[in-house]
N, C-alpha and C. Protein backbone atom coordinates (compact mmCIF):
# COMPACT_ATOMS: atom_id res chain seq x y z
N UNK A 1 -3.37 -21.17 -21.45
CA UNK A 1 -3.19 -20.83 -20.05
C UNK A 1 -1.96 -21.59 -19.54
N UNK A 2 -0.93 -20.83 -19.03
CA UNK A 2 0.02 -21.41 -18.44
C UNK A 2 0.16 -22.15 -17.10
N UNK A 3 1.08 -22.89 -16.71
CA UNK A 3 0.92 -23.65 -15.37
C UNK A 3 -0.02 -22.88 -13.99
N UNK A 4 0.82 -21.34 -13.80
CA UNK A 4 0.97 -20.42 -12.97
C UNK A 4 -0.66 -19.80 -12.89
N UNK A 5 -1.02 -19.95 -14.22
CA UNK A 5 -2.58 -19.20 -14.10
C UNK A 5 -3.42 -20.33 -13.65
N UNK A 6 -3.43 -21.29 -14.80
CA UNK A 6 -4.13 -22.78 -13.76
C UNK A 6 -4.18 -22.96 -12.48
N UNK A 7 -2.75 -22.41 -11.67
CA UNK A 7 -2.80 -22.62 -10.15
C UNK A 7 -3.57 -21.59 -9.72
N UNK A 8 -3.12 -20.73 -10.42
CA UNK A 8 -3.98 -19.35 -9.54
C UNK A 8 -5.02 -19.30 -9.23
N UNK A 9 -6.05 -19.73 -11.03
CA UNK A 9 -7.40 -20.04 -10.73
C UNK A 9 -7.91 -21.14 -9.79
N UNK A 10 -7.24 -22.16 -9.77
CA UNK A 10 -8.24 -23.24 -9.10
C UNK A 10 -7.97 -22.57 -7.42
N UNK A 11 -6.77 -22.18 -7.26
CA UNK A 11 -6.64 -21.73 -5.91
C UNK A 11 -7.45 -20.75 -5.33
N UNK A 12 -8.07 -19.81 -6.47
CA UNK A 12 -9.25 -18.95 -6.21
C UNK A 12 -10.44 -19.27 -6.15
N UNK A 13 -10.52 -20.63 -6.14
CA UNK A 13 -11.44 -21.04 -6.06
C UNK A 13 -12.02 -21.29 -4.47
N UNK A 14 -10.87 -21.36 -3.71
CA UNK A 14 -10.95 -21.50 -2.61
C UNK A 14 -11.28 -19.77 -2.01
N UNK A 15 -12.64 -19.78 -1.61
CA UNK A 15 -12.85 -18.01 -0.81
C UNK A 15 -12.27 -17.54 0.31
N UNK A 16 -11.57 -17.92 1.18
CA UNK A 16 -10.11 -17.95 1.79
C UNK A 16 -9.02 -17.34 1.04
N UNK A 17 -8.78 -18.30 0.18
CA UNK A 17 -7.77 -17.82 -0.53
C UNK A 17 -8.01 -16.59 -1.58
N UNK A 18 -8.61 -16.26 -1.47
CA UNK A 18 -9.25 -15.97 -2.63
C UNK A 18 -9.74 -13.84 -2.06
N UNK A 19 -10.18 -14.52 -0.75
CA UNK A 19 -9.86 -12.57 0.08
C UNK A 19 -8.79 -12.14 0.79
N UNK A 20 -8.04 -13.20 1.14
CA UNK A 20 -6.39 -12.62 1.12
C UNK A 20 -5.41 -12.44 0.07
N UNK A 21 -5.99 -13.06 -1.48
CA UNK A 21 -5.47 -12.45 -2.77
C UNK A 21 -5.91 -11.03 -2.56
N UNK A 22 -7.28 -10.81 -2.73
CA UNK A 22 -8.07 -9.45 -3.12
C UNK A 22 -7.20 -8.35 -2.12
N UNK A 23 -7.17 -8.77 -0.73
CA UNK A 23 -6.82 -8.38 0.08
C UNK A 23 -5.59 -7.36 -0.43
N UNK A 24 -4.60 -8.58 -0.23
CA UNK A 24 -3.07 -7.97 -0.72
C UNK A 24 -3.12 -7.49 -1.71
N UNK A 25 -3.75 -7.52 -2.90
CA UNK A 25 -3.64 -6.74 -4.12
C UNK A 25 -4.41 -5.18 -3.94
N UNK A 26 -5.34 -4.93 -3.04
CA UNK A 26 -5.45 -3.63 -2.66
C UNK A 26 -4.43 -3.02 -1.76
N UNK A 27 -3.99 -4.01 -1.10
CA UNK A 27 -2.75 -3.23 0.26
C UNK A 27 -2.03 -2.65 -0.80
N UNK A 28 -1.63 -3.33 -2.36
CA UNK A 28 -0.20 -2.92 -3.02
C UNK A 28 -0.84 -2.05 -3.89
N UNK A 29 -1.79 -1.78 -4.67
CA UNK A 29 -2.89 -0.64 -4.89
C UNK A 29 -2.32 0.82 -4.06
N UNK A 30 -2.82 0.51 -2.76
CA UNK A 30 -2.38 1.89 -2.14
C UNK A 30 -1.15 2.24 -1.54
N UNK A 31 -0.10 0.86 -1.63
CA UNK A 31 1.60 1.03 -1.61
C UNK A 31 1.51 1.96 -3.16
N UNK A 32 1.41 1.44 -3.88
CA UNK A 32 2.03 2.02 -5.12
C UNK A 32 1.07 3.47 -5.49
N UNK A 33 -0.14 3.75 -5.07
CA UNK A 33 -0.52 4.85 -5.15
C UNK A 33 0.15 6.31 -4.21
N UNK A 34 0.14 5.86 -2.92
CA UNK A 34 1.20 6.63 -1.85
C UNK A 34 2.80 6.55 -3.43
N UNK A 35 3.47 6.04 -3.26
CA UNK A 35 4.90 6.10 -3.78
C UNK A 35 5.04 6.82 -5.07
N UNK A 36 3.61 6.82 -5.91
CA UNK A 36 3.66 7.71 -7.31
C UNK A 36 2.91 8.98 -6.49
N UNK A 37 2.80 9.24 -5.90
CA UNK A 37 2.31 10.44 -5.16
C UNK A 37 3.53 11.06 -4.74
N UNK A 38 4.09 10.27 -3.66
CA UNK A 38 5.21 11.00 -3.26
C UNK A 38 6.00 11.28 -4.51
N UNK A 39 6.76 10.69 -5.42
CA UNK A 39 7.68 10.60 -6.31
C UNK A 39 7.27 12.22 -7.15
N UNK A 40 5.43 12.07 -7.35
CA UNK A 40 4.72 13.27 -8.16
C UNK A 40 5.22 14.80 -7.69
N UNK A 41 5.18 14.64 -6.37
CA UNK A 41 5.46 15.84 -5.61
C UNK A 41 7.12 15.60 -5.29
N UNK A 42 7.80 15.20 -5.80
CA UNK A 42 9.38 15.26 -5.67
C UNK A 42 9.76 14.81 -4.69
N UNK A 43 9.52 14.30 -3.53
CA UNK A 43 10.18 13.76 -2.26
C UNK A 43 10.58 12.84 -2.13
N UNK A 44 11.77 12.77 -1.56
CA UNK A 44 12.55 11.34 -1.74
C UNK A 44 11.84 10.53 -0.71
N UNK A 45 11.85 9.66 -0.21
CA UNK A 45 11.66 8.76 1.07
C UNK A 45 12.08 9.34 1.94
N UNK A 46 13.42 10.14 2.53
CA UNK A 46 13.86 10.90 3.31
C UNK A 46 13.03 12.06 3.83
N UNK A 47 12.57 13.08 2.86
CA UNK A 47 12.24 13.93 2.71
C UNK A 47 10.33 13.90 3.30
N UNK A 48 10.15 12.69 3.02
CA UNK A 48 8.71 12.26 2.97
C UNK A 48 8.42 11.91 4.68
N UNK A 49 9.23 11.43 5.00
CA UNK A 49 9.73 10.85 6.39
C UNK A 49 9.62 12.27 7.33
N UNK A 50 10.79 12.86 6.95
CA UNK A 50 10.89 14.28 7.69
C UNK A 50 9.52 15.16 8.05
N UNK A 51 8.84 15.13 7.07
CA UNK A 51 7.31 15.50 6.71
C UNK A 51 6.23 15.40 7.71
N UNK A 52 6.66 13.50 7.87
CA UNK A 52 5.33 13.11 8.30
C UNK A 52 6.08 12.83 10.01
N UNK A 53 7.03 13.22 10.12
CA UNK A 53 7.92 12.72 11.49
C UNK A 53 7.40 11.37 11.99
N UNK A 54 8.29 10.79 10.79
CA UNK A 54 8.50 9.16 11.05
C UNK A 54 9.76 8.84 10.75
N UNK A 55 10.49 7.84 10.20
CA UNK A 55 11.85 7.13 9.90
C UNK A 55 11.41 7.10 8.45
N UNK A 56 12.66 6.97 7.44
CA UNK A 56 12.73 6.55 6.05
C UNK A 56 12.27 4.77 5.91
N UNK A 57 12.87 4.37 7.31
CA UNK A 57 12.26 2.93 7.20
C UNK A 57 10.98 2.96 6.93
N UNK A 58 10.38 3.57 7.36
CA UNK A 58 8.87 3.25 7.90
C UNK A 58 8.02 3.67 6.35
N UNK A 59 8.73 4.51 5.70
CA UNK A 59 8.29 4.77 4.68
C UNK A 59 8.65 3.63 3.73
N UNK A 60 9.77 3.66 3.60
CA UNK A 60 9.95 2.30 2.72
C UNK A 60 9.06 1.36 3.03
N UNK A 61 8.81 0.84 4.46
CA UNK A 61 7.49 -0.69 4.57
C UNK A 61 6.33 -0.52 3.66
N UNK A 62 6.32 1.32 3.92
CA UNK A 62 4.99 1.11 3.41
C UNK A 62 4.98 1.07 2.13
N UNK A 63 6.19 1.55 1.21
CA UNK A 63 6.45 1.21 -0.17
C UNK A 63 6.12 0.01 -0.53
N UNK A 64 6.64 -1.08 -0.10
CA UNK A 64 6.88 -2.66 0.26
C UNK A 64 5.55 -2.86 0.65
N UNK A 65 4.39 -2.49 1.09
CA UNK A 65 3.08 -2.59 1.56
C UNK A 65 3.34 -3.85 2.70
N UNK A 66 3.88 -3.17 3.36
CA UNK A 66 4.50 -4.27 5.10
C UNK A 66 3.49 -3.32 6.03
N UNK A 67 3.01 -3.70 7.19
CA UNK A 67 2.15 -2.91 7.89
C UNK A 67 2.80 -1.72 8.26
N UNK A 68 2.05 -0.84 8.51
CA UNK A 68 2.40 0.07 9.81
C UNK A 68 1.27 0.75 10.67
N UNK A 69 1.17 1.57 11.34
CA UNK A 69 0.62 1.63 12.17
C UNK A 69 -0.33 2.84 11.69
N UNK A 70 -1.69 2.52 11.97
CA UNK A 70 -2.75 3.29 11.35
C UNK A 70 -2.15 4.85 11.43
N UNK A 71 -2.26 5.07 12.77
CA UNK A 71 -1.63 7.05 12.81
C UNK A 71 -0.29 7.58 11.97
N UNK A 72 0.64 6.12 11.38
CA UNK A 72 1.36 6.51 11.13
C UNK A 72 1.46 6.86 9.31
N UNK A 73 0.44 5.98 8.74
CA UNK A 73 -0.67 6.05 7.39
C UNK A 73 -0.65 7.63 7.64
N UNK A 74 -1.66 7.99 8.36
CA UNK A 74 -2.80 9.15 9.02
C UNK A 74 -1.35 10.11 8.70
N UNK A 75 -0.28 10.49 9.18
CA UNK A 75 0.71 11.23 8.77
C UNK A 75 1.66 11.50 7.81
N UNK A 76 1.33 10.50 7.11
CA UNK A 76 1.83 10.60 6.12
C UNK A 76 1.03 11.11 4.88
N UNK A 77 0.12 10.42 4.93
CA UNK A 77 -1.28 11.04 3.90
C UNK A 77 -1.28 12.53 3.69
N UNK A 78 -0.99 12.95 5.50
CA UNK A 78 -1.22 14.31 5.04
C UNK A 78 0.08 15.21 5.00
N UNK A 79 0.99 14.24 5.02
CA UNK A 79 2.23 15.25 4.78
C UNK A 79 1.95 15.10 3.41
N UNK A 80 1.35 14.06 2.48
CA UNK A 80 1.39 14.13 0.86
C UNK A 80 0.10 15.26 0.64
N UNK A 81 -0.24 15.67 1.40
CA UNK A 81 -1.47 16.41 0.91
C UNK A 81 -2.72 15.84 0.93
N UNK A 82 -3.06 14.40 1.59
CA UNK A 82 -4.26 13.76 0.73
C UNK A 82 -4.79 13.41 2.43
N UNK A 83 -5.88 12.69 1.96
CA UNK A 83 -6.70 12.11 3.31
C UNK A 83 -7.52 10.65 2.51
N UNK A 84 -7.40 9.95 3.54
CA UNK A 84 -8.54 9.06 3.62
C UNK A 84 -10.31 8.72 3.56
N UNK A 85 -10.87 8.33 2.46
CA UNK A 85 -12.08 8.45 2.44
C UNK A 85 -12.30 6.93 2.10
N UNK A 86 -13.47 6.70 2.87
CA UNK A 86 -14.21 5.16 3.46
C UNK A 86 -15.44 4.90 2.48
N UNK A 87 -15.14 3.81 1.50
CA UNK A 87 -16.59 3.80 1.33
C UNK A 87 -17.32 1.94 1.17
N UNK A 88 -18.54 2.03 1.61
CA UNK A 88 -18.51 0.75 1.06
C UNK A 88 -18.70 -0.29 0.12
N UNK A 89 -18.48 -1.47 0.11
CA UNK A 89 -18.12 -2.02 -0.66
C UNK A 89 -19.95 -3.24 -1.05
């Protein structure tokens, strides 16, 4: 085990730290699921934008898994074709 994993683990040890890991690693889960979606269906970021009538920025954040604004998720989802389903955990 290298330095980097040693830290990781003991730091997960802390449950704090430990659901804002889980956390962010699902935010980038559904960054990178949105971006092989779009990419699947051919649309550039531009194109994806135009779609969901938002900015290319806004698409990029969400590439980057930076917030944005729930309705603006909600339009984009369905300019890719897809929707949101809730379940629990």
């Amino acid at each position: 085990m290298n330095k980097y994993q040693k830290f990781k683990e003991k730091a997960l040890e802390n449950s704090e730290v430990r659901e804002s890991f889980e956390e962010g690693l699902e935010l980038l889960r559904i960054s990178a699921e949105i971006a092989t979606l779009r990419e699947k269906l051919g649309y550039s970021q531009t194109e994806l934008a135009k779609k969901a009538h938002t900015t290319q920025t806004v698409i990029s954040k969400l590439k980057n898994g930076q917030n944005v604004n729930l309705r603006t998720l909600y339009k984009v989802l369905a300019a890719l074709g897809v929707s949101i389903q809730l379940k629990t955990s």
